[in-house]
PDB file of N, CA and C in Angstrom:
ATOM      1  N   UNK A   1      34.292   2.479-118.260  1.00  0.00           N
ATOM      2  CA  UNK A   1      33.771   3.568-117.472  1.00  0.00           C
ATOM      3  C   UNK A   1      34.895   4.025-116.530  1.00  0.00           C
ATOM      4  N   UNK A   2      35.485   5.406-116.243  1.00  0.00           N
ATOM      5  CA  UNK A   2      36.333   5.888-115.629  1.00  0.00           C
ATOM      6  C   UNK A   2      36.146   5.439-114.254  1.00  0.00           C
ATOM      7  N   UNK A   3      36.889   5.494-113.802  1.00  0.00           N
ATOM      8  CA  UNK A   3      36.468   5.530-111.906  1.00  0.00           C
ATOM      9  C   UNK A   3      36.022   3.938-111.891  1.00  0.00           C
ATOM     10  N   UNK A   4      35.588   3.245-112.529  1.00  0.00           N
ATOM     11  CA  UNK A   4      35.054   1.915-111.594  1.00  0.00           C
ATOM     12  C   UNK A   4      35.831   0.824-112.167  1.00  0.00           C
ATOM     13  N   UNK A   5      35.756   0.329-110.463  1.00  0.00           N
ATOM     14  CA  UNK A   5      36.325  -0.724-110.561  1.00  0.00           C
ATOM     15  C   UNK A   5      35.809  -2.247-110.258  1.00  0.00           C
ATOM     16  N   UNK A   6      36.159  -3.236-111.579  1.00  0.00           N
ATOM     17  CA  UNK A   6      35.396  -4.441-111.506  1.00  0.00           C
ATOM     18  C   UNK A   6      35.043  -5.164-109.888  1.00  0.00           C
ATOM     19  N   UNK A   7      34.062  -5.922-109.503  1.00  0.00           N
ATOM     20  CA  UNK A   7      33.842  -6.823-108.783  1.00  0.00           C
ATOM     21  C   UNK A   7      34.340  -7.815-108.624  1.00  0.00           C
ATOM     22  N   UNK A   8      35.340  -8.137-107.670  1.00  0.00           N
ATOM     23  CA  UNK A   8      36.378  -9.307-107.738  1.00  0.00           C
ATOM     24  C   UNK A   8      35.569 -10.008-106.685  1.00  0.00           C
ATOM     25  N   UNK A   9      35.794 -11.611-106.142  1.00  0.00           N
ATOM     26  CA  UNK A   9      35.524 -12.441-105.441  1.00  0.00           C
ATOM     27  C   UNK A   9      36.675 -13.519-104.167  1.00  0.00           C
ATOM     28  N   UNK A  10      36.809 -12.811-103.613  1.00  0.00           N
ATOM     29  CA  UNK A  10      37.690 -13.116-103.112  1.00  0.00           C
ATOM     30  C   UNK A  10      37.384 -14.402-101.792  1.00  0.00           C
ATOM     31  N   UNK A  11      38.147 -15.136-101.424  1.00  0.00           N
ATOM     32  CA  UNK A  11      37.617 -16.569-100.363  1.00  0.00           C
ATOM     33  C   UNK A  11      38.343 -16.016 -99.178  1.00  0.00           C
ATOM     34  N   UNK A  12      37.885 -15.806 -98.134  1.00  0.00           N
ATOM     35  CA  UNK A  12      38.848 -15.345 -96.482  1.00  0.00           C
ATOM     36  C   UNK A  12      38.248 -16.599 -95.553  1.00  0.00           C
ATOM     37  N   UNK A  13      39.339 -17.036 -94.962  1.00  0.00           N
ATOM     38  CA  UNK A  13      38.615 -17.942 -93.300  1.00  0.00           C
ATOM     39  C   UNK A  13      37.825 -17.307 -92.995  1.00  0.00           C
ATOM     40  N   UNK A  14      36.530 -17.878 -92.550  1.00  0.00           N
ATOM     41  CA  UNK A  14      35.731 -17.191 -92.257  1.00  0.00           C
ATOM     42  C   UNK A  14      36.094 -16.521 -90.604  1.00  0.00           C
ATOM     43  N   UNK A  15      36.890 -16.860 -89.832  1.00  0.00           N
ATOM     44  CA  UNK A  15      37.409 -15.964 -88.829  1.00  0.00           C
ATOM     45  C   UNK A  15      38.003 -15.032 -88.510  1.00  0.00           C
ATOM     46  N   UNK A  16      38.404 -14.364 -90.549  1.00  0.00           N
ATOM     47  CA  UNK A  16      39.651 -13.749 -90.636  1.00  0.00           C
ATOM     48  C   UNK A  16      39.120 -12.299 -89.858  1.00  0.00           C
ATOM     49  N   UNK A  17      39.675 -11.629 -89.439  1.00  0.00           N
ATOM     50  CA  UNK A  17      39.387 -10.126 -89.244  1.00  0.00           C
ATOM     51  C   UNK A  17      39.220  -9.201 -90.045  1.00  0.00           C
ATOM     52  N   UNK A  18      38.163  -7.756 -89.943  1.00  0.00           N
ATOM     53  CA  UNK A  18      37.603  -7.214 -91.085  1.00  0.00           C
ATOM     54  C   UNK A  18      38.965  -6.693 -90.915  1.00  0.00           C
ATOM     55  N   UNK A  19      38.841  -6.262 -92.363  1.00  0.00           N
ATOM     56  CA  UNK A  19      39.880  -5.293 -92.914  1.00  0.00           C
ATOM     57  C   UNK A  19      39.665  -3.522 -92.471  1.00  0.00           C
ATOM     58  N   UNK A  20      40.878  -3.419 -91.912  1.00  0.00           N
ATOM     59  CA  UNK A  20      41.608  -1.967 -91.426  1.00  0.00           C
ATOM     60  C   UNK A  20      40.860  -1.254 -92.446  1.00  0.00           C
ATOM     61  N   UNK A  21      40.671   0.387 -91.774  1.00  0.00           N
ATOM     62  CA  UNK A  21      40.819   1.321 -92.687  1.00  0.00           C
ATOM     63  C   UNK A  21      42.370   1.358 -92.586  1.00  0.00           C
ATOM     64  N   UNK A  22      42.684   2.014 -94.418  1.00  0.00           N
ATOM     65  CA  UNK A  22      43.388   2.661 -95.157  1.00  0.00           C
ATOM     66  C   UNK A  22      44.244   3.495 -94.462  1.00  0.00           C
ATOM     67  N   UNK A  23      46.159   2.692 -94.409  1.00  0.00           N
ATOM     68  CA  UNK A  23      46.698   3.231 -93.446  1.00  0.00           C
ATOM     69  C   UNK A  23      46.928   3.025 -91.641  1.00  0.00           C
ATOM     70  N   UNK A  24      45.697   2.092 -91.513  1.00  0.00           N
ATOM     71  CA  UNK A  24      45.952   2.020 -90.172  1.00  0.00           C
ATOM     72  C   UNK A  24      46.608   0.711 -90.163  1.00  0.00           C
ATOM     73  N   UNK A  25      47.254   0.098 -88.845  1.00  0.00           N
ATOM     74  CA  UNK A  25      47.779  -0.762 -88.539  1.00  0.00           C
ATOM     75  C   UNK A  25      47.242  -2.384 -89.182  1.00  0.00           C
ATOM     76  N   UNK A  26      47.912  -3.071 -89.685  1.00  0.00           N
ATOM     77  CA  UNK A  26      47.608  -4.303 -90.486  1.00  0.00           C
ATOM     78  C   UNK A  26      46.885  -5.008 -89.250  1.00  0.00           C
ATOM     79  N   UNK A  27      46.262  -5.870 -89.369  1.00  0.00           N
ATOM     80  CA  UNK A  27      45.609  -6.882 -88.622  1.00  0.00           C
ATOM     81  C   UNK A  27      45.046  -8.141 -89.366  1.00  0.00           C
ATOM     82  N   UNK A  28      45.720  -8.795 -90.867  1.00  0.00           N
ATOM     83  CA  UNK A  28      46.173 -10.021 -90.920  1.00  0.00           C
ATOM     84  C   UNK A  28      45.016 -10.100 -91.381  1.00  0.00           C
ATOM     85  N   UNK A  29      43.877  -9.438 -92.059  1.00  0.00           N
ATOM     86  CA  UNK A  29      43.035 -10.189 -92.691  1.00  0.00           C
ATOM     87  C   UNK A  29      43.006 -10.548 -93.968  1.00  0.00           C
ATOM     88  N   UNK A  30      44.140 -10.352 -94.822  1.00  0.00           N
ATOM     89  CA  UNK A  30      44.101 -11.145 -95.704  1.00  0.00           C
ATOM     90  C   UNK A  30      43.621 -10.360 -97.288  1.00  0.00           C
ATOM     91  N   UNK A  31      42.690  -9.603 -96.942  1.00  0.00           N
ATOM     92  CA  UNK A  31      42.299  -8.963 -98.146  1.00  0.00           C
ATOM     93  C   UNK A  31      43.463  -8.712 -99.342  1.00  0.00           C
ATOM     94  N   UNK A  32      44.320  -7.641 -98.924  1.00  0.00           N
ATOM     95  CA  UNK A  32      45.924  -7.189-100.026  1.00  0.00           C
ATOM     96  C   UNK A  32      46.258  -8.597-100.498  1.00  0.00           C
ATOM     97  N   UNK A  33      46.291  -9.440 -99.863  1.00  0.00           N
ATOM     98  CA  UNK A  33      47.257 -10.702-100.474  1.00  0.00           C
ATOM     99  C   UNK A  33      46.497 -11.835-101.407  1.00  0.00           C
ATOM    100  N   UNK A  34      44.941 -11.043-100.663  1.00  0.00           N
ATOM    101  CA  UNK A  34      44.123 -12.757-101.273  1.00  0.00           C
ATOM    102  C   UNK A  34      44.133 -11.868-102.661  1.00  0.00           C
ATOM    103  N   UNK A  35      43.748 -10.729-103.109  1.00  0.00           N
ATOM    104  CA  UNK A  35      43.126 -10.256-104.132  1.00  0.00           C
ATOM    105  C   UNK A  35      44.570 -10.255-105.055  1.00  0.00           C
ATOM    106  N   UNK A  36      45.668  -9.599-105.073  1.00  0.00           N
ATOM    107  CA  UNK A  36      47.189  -9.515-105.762  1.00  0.00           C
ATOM    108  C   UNK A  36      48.252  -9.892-104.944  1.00  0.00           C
ATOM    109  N   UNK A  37      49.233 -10.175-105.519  1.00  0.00           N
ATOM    110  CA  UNK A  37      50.462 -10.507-104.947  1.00  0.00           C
ATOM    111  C   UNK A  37      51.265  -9.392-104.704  1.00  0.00           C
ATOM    112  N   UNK A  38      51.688  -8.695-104.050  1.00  0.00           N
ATOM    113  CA  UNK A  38      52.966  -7.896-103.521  1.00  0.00           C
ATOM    114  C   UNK A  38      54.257  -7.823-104.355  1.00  0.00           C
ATOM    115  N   UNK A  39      55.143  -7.292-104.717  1.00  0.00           N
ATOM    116  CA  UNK A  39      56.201  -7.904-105.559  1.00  0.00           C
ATOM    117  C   UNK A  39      56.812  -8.701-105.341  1.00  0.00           C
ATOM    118  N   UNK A  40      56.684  -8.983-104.031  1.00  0.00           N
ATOM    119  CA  UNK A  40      57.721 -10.188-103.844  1.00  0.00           C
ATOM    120  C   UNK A  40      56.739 -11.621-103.565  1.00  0.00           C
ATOM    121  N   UNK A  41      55.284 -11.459-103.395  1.00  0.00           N
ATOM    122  CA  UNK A  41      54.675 -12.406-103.934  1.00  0.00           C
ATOM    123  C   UNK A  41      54.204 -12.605-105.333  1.00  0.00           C
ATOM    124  N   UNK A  42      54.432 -11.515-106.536  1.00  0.00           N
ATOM    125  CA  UNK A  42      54.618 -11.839-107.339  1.00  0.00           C
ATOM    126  C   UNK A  42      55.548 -13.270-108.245  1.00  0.00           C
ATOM    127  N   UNK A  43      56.551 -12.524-107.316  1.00  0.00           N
ATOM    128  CA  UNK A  43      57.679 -13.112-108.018  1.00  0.00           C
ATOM    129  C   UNK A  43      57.685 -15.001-107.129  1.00  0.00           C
ATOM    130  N   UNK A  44      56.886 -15.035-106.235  1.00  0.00           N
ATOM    131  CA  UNK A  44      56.671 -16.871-105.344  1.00  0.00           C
ATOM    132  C   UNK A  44      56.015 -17.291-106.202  1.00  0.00           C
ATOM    133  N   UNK A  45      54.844 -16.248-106.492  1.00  0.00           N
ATOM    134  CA  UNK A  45      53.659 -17.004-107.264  1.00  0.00           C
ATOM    135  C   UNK A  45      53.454 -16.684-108.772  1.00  0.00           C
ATOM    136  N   UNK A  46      54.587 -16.184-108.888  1.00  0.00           N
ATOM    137  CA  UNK A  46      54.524 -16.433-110.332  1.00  0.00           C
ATOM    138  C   UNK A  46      53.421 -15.294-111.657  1.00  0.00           C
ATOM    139  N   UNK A  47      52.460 -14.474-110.446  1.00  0.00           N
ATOM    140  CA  UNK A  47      51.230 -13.795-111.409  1.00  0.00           C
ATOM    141  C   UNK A  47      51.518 -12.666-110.977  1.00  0.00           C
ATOM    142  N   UNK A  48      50.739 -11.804-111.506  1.00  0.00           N
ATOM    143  CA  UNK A  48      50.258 -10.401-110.627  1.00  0.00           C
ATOM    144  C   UNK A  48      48.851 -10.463-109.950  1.00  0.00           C
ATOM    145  N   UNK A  49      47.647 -11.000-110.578  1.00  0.00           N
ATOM    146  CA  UNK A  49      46.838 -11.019-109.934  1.00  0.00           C
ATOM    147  C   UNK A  49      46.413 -12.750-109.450  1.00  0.00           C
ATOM    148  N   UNK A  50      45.255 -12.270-108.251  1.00  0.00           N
ATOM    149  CA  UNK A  50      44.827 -13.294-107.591  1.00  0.00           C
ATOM    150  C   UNK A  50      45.691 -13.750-106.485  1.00  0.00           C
ATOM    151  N   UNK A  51      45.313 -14.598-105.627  1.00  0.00           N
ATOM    152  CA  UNK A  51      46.087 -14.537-104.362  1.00  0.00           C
ATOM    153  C   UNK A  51      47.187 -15.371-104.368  1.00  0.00           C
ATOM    154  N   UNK A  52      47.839 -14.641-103.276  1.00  0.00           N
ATOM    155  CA  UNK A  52      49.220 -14.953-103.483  1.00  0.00           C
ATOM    156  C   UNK A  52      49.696 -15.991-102.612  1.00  0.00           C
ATOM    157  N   UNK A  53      50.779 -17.110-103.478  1.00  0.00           N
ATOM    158  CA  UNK A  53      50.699 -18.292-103.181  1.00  0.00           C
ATOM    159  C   UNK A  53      51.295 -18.020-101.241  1.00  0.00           C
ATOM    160  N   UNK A  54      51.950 -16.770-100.948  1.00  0.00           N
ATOM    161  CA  UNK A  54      52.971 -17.454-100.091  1.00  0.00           C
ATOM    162  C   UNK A  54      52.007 -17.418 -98.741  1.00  0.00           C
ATOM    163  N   UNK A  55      50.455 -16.403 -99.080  1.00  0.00           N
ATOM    164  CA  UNK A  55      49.671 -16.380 -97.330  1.00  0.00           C
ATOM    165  C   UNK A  55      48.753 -17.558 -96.817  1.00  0.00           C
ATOM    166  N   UNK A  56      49.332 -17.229 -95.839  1.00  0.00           N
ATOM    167  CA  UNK A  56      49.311 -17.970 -94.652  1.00  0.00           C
ATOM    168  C   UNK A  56      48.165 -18.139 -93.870  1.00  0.00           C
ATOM    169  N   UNK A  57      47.113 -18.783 -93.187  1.00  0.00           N
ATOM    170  CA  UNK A  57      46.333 -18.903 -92.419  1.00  0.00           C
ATOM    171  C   UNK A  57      47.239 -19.549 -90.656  1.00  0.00           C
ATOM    172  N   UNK A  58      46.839 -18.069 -90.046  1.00  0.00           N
ATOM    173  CA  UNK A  58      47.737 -18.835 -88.590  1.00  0.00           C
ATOM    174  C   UNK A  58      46.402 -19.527 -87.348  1.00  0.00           C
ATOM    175  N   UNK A  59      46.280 -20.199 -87.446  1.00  0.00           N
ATOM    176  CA  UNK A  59      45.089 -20.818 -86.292  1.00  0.00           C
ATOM    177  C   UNK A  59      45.445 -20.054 -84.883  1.00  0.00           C
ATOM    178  N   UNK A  60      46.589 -20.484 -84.454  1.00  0.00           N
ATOM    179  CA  UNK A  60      46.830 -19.696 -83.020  1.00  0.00           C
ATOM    180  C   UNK A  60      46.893 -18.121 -83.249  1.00  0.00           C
ATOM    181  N   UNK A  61      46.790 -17.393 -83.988  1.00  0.00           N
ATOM    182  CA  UNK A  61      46.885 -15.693 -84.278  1.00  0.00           C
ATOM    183  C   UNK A  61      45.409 -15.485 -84.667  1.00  0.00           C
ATOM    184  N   UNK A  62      44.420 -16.847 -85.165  1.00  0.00           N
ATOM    185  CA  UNK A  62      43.159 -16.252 -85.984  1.00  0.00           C
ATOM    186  C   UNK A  62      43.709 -15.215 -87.136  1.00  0.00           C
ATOM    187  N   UNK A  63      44.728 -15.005 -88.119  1.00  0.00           N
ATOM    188  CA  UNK A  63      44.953 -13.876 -88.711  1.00  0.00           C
ATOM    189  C   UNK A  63      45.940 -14.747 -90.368  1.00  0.00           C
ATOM    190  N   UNK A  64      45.736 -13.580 -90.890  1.00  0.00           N
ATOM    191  CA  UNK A  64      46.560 -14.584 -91.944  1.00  0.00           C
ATOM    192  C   UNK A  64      47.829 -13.601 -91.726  1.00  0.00           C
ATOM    193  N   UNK A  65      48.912 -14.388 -92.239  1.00  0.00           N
ATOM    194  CA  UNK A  65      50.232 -14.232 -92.414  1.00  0.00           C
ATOM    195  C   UNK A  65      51.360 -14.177 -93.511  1.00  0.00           C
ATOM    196  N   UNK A  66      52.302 -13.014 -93.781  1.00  0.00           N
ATOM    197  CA  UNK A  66      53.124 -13.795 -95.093  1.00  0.00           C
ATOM    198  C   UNK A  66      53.779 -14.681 -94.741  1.00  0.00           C
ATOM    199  N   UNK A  67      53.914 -16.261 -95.542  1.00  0.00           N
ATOM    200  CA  UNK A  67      54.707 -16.501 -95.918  1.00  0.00           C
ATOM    201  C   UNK A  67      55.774 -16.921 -95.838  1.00  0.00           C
ATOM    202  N   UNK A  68      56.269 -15.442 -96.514  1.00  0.00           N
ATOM    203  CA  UNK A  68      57.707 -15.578 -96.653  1.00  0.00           C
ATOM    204  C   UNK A  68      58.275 -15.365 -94.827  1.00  0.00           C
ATOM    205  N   UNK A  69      57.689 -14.319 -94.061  1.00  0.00           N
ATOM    206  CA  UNK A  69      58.035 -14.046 -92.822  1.00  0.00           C
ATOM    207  C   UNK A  69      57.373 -15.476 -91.637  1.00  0.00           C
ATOM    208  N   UNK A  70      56.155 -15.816 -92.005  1.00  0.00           N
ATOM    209  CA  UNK A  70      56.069 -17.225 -91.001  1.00  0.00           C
ATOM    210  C   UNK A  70      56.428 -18.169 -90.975  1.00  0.00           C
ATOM    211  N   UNK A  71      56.614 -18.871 -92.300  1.00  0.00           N
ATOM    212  CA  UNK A  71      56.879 -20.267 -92.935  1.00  0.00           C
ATOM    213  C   UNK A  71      57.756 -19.948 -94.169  1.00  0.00           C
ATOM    214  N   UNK A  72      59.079 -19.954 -94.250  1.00  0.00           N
ATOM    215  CA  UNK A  72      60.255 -19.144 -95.102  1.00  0.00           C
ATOM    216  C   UNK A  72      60.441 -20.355 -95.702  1.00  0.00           C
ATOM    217  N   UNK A  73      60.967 -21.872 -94.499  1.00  0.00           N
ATOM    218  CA  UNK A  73      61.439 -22.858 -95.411  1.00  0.00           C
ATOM    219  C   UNK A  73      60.618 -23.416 -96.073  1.00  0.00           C
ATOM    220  N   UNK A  74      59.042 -23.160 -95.829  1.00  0.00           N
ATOM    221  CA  UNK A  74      57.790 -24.040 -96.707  1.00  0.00           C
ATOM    222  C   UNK A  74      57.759 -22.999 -97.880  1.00  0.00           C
ATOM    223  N   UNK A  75      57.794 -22.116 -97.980  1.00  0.00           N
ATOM    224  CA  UNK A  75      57.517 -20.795 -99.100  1.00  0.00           C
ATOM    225  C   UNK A  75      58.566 -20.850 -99.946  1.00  0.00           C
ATOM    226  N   UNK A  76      59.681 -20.939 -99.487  1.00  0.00           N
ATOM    227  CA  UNK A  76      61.194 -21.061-100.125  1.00  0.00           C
ATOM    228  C   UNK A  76      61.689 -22.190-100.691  1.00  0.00           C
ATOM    229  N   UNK A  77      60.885 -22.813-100.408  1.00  0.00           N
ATOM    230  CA  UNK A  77      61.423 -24.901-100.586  1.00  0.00           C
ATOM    231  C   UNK A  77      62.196 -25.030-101.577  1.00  0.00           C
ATOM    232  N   UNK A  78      61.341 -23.863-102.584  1.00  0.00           N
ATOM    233  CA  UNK A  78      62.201 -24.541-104.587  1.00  0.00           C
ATOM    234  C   UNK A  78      63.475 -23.623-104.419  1.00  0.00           C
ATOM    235  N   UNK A  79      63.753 -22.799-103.733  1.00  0.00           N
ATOM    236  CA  UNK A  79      64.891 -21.898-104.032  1.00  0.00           C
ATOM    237  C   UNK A  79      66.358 -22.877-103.332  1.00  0.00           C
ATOM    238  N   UNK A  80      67.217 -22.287-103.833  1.00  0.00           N
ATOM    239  CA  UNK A  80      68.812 -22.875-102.935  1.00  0.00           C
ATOM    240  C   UNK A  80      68.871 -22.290-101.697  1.00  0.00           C
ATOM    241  N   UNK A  81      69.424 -22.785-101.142  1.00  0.00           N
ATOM    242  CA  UNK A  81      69.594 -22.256 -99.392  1.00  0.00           C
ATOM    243  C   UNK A  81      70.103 -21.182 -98.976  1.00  0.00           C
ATOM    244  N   UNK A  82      71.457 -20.794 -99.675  1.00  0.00           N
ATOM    245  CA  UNK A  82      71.708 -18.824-100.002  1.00  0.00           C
ATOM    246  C   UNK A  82      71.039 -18.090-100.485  1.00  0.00           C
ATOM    247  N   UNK A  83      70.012 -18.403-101.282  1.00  0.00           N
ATOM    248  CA  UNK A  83      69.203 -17.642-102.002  1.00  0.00           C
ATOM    249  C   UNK A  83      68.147 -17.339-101.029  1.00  0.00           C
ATOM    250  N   UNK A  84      67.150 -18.584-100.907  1.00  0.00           N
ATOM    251  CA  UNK A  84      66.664 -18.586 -99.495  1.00  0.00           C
ATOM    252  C   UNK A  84      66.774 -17.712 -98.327  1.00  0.00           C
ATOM    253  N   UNK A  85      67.919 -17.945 -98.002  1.00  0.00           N
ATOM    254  CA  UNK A  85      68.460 -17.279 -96.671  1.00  0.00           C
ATOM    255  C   UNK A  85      68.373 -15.401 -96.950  1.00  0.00           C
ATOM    256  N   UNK A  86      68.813 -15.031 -98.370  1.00  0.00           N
ATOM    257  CA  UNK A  86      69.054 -13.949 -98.506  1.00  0.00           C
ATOM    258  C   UNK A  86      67.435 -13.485 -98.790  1.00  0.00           C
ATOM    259  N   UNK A  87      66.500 -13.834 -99.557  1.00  0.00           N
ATOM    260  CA  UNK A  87      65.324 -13.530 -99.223  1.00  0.00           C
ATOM    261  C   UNK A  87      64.560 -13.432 -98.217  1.00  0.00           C
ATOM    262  N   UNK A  88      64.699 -14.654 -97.331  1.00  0.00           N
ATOM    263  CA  UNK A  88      64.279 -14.554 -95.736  1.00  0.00           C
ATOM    264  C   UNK A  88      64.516 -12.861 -95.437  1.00  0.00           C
ATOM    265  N   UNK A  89      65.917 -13.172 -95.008  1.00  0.00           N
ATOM    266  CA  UNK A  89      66.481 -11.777 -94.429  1.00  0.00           C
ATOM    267  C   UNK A  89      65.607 -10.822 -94.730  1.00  0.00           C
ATOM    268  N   UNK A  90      65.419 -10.104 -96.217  1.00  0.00           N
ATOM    269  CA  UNK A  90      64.906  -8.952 -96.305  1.00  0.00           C
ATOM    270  C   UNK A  90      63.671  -9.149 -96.499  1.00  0.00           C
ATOM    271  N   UNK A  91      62.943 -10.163 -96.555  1.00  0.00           N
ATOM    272  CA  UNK A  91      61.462 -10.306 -96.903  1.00  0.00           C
ATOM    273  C   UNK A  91      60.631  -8.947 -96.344  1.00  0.00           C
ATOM    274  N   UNK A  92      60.651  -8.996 -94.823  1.00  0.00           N
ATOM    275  CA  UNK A  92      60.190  -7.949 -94.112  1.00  0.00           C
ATOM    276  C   UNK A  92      59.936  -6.479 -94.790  1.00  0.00           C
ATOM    277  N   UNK A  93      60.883  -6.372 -95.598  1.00  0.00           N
ATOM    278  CA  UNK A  93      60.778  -4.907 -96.003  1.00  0.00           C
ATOM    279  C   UNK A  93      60.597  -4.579 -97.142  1.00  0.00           C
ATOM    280  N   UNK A  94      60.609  -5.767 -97.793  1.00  0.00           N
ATOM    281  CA  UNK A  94      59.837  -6.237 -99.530  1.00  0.00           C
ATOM    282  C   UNK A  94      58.568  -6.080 -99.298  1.00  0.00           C
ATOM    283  N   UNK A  95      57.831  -6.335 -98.132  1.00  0.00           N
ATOM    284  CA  UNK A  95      56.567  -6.619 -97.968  1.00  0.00           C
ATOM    285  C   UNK A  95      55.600  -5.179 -97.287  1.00  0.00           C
ATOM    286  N   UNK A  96      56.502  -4.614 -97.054  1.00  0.00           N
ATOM    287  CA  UNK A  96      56.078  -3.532 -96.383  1.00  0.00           C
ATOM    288  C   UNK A  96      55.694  -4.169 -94.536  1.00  0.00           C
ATOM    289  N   UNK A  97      56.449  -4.691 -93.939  1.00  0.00           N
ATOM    290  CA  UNK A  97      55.288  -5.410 -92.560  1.00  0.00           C
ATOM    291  C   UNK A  97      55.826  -4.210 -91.635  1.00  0.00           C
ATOM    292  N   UNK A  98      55.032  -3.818 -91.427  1.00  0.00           N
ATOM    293  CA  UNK A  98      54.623  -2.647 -90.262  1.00  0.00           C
ATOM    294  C   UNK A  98      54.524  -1.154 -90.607  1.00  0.00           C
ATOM    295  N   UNK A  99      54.082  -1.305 -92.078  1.00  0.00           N
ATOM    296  CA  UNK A  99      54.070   0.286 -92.443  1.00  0.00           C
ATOM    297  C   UNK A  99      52.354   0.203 -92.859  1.00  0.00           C
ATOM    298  N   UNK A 100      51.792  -0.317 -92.211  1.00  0.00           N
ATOM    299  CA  UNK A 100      49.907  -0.061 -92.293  1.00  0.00           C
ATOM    300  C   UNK A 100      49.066  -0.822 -93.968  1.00  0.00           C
ATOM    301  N   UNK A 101      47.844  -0.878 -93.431  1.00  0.00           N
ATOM    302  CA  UNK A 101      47.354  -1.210 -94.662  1.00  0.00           C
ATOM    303  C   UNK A 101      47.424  -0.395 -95.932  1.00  0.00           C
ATOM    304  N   UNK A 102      47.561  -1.239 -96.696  1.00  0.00           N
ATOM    305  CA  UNK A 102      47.728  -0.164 -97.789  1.00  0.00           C
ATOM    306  C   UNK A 102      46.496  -0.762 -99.021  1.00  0.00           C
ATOM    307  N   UNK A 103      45.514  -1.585 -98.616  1.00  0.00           N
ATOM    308  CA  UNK A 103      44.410  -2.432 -99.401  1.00  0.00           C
ATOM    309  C   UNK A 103      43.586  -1.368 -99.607  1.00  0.00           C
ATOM    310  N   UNK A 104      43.501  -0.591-100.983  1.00  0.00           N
ATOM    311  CA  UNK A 104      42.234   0.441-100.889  1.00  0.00           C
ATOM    312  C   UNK A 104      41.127   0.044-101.941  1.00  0.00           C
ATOM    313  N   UNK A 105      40.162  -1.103-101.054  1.00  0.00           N
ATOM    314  CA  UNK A 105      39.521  -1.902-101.517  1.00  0.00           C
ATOM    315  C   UNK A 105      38.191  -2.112-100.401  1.00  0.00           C
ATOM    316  N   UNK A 106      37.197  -2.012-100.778  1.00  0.00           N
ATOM    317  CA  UNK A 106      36.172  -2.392 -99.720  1.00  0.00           C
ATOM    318  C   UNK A 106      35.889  -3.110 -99.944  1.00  0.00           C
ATOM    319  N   UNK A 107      35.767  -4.496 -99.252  1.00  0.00           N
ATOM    320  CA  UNK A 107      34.980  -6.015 -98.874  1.00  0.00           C
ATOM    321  C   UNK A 107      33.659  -5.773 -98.939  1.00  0.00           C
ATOM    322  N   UNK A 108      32.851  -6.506 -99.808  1.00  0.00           N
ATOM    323  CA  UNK A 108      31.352  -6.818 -99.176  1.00  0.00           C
ATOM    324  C   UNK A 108      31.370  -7.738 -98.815  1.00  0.00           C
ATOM    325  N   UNK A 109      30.615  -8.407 -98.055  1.00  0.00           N
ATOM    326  CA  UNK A 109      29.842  -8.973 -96.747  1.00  0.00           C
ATOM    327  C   UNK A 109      29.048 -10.207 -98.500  1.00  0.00           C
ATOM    328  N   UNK A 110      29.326 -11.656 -98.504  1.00  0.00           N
ATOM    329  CA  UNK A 110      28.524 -11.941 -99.979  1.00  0.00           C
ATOM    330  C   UNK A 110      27.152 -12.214 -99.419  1.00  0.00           C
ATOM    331  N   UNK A 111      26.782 -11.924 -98.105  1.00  0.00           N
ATOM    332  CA  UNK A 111      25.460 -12.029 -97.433  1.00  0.00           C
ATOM    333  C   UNK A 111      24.742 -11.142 -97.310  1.00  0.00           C
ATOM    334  N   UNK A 112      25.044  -9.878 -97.751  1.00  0.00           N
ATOM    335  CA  UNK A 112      24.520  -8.588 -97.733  1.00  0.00           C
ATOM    336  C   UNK A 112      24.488  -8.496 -99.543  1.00  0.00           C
ATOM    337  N   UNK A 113      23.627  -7.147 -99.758  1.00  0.00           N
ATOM    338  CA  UNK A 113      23.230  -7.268-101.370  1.00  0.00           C
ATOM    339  C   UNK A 113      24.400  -5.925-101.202  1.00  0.00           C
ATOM    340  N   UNK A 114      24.653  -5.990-102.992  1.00  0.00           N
ATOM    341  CA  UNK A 114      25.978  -5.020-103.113  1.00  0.00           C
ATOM    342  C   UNK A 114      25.329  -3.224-103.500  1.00  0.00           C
ATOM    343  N   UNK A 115      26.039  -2.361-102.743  1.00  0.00           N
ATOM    344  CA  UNK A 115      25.997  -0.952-102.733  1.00  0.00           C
ATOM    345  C   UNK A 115      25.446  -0.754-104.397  1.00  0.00           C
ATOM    346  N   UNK A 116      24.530   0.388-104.393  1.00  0.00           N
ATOM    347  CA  UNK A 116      23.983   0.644-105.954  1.00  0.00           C
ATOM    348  C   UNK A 116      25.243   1.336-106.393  1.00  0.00           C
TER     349      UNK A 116
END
């Protein structure tokens, strides 16, 4: 059927924060990363879909996190240390971090019944 798109199931901390509208400023909930990997979490975790190995749950932020930008040497472990280092560096802008949500995906609530 044109236009629709399957029902995925996705797991969030339950503290995570709802997800931004489309475009506005990120606020770490997790949705973009739990559902696909990014290209450059592609390439950590190995898939295209399903969540991506490198996010992060931060307790002191309540928010999830990449990764590659919070925890570089835990995310990076299997790589060599130049390699490493040179991914660190540009991770930021592989990832898009500070250019807004870009998840154009609506969350249901699995406690609420789903939209007809």
């Amino acid at each position: 059927m044109l236009g629709h798109t399957p029902s995925r199931t996705i797991w969030l901390h339950p503290h995570a924060p709802a997800k931004p509208a489309l475009g506005t400023t990120c606020n770490g909930c997790g949705v973009c990363c739990a559902l696909d990997p990014c290209p450059a979490g592609a390439m950590l975790s190995r898939r295209f879909r399903g969540a991506c190995t490198a996010l992060r749950w931060s307790d002191k932020d309540q928010c999830y996190r990449c990764g590659l930008l919070s925890a570089p040497d835990e995310v990076l472990a299997r790589w060599p240390g130049p390699l490493r280092r040179w991914i660190s560096r540009h991770a930021a802008r592989w990832i898009a971090s500070g250019q807004g949500c870009d998840a154009d995906w609506t969350p249901e609530d699995p406690a609420s019944p789903p939209a007809p």
